[in-house]
Protein backbone atom coordinates (compact mmCIF):
# COMPACT_ATOMS: atom_id res chain seq x y z
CA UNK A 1 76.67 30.93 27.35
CA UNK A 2 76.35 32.30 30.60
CA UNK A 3 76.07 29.28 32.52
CA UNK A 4 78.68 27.47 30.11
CA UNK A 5 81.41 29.75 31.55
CA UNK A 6 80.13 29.69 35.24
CA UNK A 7 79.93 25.71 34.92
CA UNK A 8 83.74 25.58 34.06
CA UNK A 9 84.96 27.99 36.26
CA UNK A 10 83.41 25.96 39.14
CA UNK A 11 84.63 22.59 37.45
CA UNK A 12 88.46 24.55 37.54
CA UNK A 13 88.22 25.85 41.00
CA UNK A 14 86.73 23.17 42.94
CA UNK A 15 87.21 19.40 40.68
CA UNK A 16 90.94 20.27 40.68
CA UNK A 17 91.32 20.50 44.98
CA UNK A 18 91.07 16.60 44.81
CA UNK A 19 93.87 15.69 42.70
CA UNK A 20 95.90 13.79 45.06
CA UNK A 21 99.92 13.93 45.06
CA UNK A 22 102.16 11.97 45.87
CA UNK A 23 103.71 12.45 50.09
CA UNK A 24 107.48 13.27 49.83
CA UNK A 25 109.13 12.02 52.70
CA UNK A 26 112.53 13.20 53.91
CA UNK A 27 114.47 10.12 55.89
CA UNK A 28 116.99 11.18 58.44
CA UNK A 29 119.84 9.37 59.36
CA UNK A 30 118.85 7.57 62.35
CA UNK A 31 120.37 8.99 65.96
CA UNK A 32 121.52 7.00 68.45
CA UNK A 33 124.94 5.27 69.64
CA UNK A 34 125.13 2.30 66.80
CA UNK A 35 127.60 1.76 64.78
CA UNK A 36 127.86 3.90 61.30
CA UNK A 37 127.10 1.19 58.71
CA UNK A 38 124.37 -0.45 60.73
CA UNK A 39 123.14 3.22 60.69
CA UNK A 40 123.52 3.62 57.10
CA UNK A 41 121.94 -0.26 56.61
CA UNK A 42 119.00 0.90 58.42
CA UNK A 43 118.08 4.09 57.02
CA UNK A 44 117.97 2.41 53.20
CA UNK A 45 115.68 -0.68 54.31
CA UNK A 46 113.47 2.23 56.01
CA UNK A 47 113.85 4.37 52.59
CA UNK A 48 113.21 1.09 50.47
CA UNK A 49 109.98 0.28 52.18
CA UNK A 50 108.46 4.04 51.74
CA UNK A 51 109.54 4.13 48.18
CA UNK A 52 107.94 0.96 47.16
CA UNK A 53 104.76 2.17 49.23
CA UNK A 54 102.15 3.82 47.37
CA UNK A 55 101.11 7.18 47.91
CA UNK A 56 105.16 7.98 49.19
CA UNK A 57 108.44 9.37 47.48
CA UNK A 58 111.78 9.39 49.17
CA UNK A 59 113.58 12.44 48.67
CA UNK A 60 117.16 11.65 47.63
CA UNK A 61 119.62 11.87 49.95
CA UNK A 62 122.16 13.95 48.26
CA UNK A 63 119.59 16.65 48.45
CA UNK A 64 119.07 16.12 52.19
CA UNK A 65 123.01 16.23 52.41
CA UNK A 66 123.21 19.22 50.37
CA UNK A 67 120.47 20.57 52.69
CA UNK A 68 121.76 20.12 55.97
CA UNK A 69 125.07 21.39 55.28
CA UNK A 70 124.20 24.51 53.76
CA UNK A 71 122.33 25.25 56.85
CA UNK A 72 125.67 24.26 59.10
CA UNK A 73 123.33 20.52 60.84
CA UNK A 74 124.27 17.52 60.98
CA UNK A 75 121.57 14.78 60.43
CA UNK A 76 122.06 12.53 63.94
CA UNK A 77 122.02 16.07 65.52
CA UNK A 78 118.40 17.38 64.48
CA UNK A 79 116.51 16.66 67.51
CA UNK A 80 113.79 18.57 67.86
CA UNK A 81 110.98 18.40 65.80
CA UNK A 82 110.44 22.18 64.98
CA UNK A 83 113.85 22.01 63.67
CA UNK A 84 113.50 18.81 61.36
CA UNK A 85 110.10 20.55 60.03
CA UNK A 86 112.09 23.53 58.89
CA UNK A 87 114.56 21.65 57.27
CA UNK A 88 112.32 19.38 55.97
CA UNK A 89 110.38 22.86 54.35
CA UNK A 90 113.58 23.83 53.05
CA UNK A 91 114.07 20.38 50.76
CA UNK A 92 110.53 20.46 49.12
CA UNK A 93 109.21 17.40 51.52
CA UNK A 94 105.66 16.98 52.96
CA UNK A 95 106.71 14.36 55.65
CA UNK A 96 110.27 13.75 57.93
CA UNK A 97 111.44 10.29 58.89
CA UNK A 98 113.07 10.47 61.92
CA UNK A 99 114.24 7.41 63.93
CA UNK A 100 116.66 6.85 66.54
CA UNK A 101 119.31 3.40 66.95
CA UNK A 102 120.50 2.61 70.58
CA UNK A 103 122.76 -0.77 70.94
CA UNK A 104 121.89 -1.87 75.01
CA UNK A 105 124.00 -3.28 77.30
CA UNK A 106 123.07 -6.99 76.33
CA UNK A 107 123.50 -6.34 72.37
CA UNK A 108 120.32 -5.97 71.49
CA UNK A 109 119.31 -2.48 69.45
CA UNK A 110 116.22 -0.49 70.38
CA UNK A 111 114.86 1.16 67.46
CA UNK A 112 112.01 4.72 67.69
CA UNK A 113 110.88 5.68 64.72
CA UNK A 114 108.49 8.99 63.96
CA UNK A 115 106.72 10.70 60.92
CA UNK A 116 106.63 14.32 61.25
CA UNK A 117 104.17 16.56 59.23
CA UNK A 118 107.05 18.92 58.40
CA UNK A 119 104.14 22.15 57.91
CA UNK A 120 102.74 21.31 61.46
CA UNK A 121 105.50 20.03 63.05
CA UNK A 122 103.37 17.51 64.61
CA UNK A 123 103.90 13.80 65.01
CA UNK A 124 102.08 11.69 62.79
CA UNK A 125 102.89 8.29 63.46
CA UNK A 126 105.40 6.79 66.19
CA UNK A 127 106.15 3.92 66.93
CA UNK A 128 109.12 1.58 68.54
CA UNK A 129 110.51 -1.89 68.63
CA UNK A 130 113.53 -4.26 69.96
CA UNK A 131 115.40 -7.05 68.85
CA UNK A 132 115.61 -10.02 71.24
CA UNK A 133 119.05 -12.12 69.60
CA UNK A 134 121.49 -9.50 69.50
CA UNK A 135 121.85 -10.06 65.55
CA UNK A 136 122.32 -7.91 62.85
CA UNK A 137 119.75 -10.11 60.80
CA UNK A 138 117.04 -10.06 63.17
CA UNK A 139 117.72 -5.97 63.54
CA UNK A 140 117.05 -6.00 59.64
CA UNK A 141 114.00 -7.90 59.64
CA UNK A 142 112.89 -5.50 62.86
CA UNK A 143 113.01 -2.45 60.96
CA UNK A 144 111.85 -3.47 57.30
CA UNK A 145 108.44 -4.63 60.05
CA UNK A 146 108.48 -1.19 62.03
CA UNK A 147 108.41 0.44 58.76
CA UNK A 148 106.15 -1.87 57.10
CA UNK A 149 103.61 -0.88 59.61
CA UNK A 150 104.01 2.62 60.05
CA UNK A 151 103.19 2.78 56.30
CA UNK A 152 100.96 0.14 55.50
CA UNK A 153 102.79 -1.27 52.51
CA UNK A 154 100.54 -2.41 49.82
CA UNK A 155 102.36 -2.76 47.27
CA UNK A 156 105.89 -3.90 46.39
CA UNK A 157 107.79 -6.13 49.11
CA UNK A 158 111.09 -5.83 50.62
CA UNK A 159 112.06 -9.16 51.20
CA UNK A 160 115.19 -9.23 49.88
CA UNK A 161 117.38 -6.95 52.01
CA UNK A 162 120.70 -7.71 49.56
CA UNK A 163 118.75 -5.37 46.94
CA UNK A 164 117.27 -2.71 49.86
CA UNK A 165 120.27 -2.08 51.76
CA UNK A 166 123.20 -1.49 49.81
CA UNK A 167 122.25 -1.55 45.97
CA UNK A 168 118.97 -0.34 45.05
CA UNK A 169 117.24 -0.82 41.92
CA UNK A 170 117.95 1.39 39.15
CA UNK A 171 113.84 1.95 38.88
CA UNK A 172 113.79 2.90 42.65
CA UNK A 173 116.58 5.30 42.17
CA UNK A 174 114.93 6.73 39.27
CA UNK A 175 112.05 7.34 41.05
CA UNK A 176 113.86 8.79 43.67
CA UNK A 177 115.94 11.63 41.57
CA UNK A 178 112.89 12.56 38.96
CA UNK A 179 110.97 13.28 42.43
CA UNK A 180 113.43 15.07 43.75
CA UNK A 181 114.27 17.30 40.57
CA UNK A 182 110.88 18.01 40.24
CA UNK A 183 110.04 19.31 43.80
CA UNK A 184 113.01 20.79 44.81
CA UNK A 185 111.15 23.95 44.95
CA UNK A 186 109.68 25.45 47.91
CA UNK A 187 107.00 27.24 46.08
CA UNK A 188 106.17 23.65 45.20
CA UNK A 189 104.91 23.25 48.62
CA UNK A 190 101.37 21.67 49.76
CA UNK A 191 99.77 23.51 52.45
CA UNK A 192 102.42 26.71 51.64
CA UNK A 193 100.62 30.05 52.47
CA UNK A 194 101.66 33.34 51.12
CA UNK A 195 100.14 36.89 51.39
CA UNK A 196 101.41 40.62 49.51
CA UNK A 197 100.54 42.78 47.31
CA UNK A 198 100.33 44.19 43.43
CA UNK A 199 100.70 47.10 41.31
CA UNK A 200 98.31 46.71 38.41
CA UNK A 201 97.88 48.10 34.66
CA UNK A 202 94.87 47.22 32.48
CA UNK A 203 93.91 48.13 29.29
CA UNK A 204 90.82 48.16 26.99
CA UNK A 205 90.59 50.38 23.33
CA UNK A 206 94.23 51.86 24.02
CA UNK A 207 93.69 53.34 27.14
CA UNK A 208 95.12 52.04 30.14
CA UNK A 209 94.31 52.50 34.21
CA UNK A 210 96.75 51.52 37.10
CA UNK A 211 95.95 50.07 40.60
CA UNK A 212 97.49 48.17 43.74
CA UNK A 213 96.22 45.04 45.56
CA UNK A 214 96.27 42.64 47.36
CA UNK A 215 96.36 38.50 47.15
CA UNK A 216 96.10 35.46 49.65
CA UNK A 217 97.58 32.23 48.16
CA UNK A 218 97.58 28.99 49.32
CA UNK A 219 99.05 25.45 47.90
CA UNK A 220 96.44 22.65 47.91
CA UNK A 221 98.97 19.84 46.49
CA UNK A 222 102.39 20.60 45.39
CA UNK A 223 101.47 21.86 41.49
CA UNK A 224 98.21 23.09 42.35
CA UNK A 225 97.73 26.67 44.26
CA UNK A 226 94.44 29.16 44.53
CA UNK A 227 94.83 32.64 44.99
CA UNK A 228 92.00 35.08 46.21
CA UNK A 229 92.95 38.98 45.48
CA UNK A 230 91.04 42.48 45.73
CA UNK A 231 92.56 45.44 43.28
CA UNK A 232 91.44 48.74 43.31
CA UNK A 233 91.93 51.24 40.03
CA UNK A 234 93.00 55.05 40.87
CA UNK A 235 89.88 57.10 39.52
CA UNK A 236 90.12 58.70 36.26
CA UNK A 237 88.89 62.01 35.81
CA UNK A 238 87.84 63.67 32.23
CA UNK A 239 86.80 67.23 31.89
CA UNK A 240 85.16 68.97 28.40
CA UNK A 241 84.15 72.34 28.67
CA UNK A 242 82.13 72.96 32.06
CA UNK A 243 81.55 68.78 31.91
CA UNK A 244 83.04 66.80 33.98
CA UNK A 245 83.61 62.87 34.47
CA UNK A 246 84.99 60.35 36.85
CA UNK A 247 85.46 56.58 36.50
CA UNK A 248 85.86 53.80 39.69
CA UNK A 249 86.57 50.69 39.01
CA UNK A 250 86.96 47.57 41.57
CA UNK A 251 87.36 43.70 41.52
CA UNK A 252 87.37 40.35 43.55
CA UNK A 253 89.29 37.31 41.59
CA UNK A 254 89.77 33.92 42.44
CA UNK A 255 92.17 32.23 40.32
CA UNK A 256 93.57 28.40 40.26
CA UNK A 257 97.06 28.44 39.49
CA UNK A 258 98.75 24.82 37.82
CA UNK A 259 103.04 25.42 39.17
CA UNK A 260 105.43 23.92 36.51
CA UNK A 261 109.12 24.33 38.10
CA UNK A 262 111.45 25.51 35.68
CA UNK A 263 114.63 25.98 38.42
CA UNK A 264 114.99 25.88 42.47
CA UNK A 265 113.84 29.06 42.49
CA UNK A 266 111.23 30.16 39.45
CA UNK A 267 107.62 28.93 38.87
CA UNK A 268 105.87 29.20 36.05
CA UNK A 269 102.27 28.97 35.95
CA UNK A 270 98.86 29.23 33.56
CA UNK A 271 95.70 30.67 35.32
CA UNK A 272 91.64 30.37 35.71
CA UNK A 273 89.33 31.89 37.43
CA UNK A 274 86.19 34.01 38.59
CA UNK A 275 85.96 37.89 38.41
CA UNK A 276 83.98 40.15 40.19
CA UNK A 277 84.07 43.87 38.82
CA UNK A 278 82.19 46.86 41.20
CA UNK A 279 82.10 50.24 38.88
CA UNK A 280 80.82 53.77 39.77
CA UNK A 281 80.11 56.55 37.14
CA UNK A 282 79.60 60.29 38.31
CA UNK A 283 79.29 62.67 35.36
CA UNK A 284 78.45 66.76 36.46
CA UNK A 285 78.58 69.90 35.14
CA UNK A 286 80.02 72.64 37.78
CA UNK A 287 76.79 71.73 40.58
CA UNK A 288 74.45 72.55 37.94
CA UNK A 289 73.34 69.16 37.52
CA UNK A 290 74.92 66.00 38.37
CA UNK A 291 74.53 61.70 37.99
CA UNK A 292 75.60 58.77 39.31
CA UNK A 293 75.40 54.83 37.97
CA UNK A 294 76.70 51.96 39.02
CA UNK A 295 77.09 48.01 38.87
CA UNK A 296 78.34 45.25 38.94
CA UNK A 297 80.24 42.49 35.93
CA UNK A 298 81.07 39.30 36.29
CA UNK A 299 83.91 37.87 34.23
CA UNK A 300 86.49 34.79 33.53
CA UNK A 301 90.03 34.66 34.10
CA UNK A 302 92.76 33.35 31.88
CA UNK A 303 96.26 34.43 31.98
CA UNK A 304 99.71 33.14 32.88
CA UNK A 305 102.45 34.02 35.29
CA UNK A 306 105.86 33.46 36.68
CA UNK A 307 107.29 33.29 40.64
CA UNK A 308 111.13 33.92 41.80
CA UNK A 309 112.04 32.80 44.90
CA UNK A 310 114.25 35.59 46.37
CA UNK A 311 114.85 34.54 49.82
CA UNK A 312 113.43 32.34 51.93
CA UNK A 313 109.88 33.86 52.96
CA UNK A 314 109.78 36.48 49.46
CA UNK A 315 108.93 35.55 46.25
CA UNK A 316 108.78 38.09 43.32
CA UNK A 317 105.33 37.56 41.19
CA UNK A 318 104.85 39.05 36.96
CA UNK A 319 101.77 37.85 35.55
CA UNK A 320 99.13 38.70 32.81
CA UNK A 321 95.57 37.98 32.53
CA UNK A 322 92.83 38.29 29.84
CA UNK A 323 89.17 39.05 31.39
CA UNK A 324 86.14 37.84 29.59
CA UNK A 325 82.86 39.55 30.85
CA UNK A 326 79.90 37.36 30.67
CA UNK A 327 77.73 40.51 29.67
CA UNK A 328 77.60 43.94 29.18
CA UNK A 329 81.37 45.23 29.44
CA UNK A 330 84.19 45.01 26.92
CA UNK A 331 86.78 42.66 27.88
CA UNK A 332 89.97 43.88 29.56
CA UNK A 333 94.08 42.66 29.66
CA UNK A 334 95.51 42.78 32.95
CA UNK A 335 99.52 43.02 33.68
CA UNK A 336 100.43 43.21 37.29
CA UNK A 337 103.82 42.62 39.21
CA UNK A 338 103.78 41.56 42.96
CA UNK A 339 105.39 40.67 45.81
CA UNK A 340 104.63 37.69 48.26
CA UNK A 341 105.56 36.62 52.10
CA UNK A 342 105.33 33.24 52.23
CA UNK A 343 104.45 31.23 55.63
């Protein structure tokens, strides 16, 4: 039974790190002196080509909108790329789009184009090109290859720039908005970190203890998030006659949490994972006679849980857990509430 529980707690912890999601990419509108609608004519073929790329979502652009002006930018006016990575945080993306559109002297438009990792803030891809006829047509063909390349299209094409540019398929717009519903969310972030702390209460036969801890968290994909946390129990101290008795208790957990987003701002989430219990007995009577015992449990997580985002770097954590020991102990119900920084 033993090894039953052990082999799916590994299978949970470790099989689930390679479930691979999907890259949401946040597409700026390009910088630059051209005109507004060939601005606006390249930024959809570039947002058509990643959205019919596998592996890639476009995040809507009424989010990025929404986005920007809550946060007083414009889009032609985020320049630098620390600042494009924390706006790109703030709208639930894993990747900016950033290009820039200069008309020369002769006609001809010089197009740079960039994909930002928006956790890093470091550059990806780049990569630039020119047209040679001073044409609108040949600028279109130009960018659906710049992007083309920079993503390695495999799958759909965008050949026909009628349907990319200024009317795009209802199935590319739905895949747009369900995306962006889903995953606007910054706990919904992969490669989010987050450290803080608990106040604990766990009970076993009707009698309850109360602790504090501490957890580490940290977002392998968007849903998926592990958590690594130490809690410590306040002593409890009995006393019969001239006996008396005192009770430590300790653990380690690592947990795998599974984030369903119910709003833009609360998380809930079921649990699994390894415990590691470290108890000490002392029993006495007055320095007459005394004893000591110790040891250690080893148990299995299940619980569930619920995150609200307060401000930007705080989220507020309730969650409950049900400990099965593997041997020797009772199992115990744990209720905690915490409090997260998140990086």
């Amino acid at each position: 039974m033993r090894k039953n529980f052990i082999t799916i707690a590994i299978a949970l912890l470790f099989c689930t790190v390679a479930i691979a999601e999907n890259q949401r990419v946040a597409v700026f509108d390009p910088a630059g002196n051209a005109e507004r609608h060939i601005n606006e004519i390249v930024r959809e073929i570039f947002s058509s080509v990643i959205v019919n790329t596998d592996g890639y979502v476009v995040l809507e652009r009424s989010l990025i909108d929404r986005v920007l002006a809550e946060n007083l930018f414009q889009a032609e006016g985020l320049v630098d790329d620390a600042q494009i990575s924390e706006m790109g945080r703030m709208m639930g993306a894993n990747l900016a789009f950033v290009t820039s559109l200069t008309r020369m002297g002769d006609g001809n438009f010089f197009i740079s184009a960039r994909l930002i990792d928006v956790m890093t803030a470091r550059i990806e891809k780049q990569q630039t090109a020119r047209t040679s006829r001073a044409t609108e047509t040949e600028l279109i063909t130009t960018a659906e290859r710049l992007a083309g390349e920079m993503f390695a299209q495999t799958t759909m094409s965008t050949a026909q720039p009628q349907r990319t540019i200024r009317q795009p398929t209802v199935q590319n717009e739905a895949v747009i908005s369900d995306e962006a519903q889903r995953t606007n969310n910054p706990i919904l972030t992969r490669g989010r970190n987050a450290i803080g702390g608990n106040l604990f209460a766990v009970g076993a036969d009707g009698v309850f203890s109360f602790g504090i801890g501490a957890k580490y968290q940290y977002s392998v994909t968007d849903p998926i998030r592990l958590e690594g946390s130490f809690s410590y129990f306040f002593p409890e101290h009995h006393s019969q006659g001239s006996l008396s008795m005192s009770f430590n208790w300790r653990e380690f957990n690592v947990n795998v949490h599974y984030l369903f987003s119910l709003s833009d701002k609360v998380v809930l989430y079921p649990l699994a994972g390894l415990n590691i219990g470290m108890w000490n007995f002392e029993a006495g009577n007055f320095g007459e006679w005394s004893e000591s015992e110790s040891g250690t449990v080893f148990g299995f997580n299940l619980g569930a849980g619920i995150d609200f985002q307060i401000s930007k770097t705080l989220t507020l954590n309730v969650e409950s857990r049900y400990n099965i020991r593997f041997e020797g102990w009772g199992n115990l119900f744990f209720t905690r509430v915490g409090l997260t920084y998140n990086f």
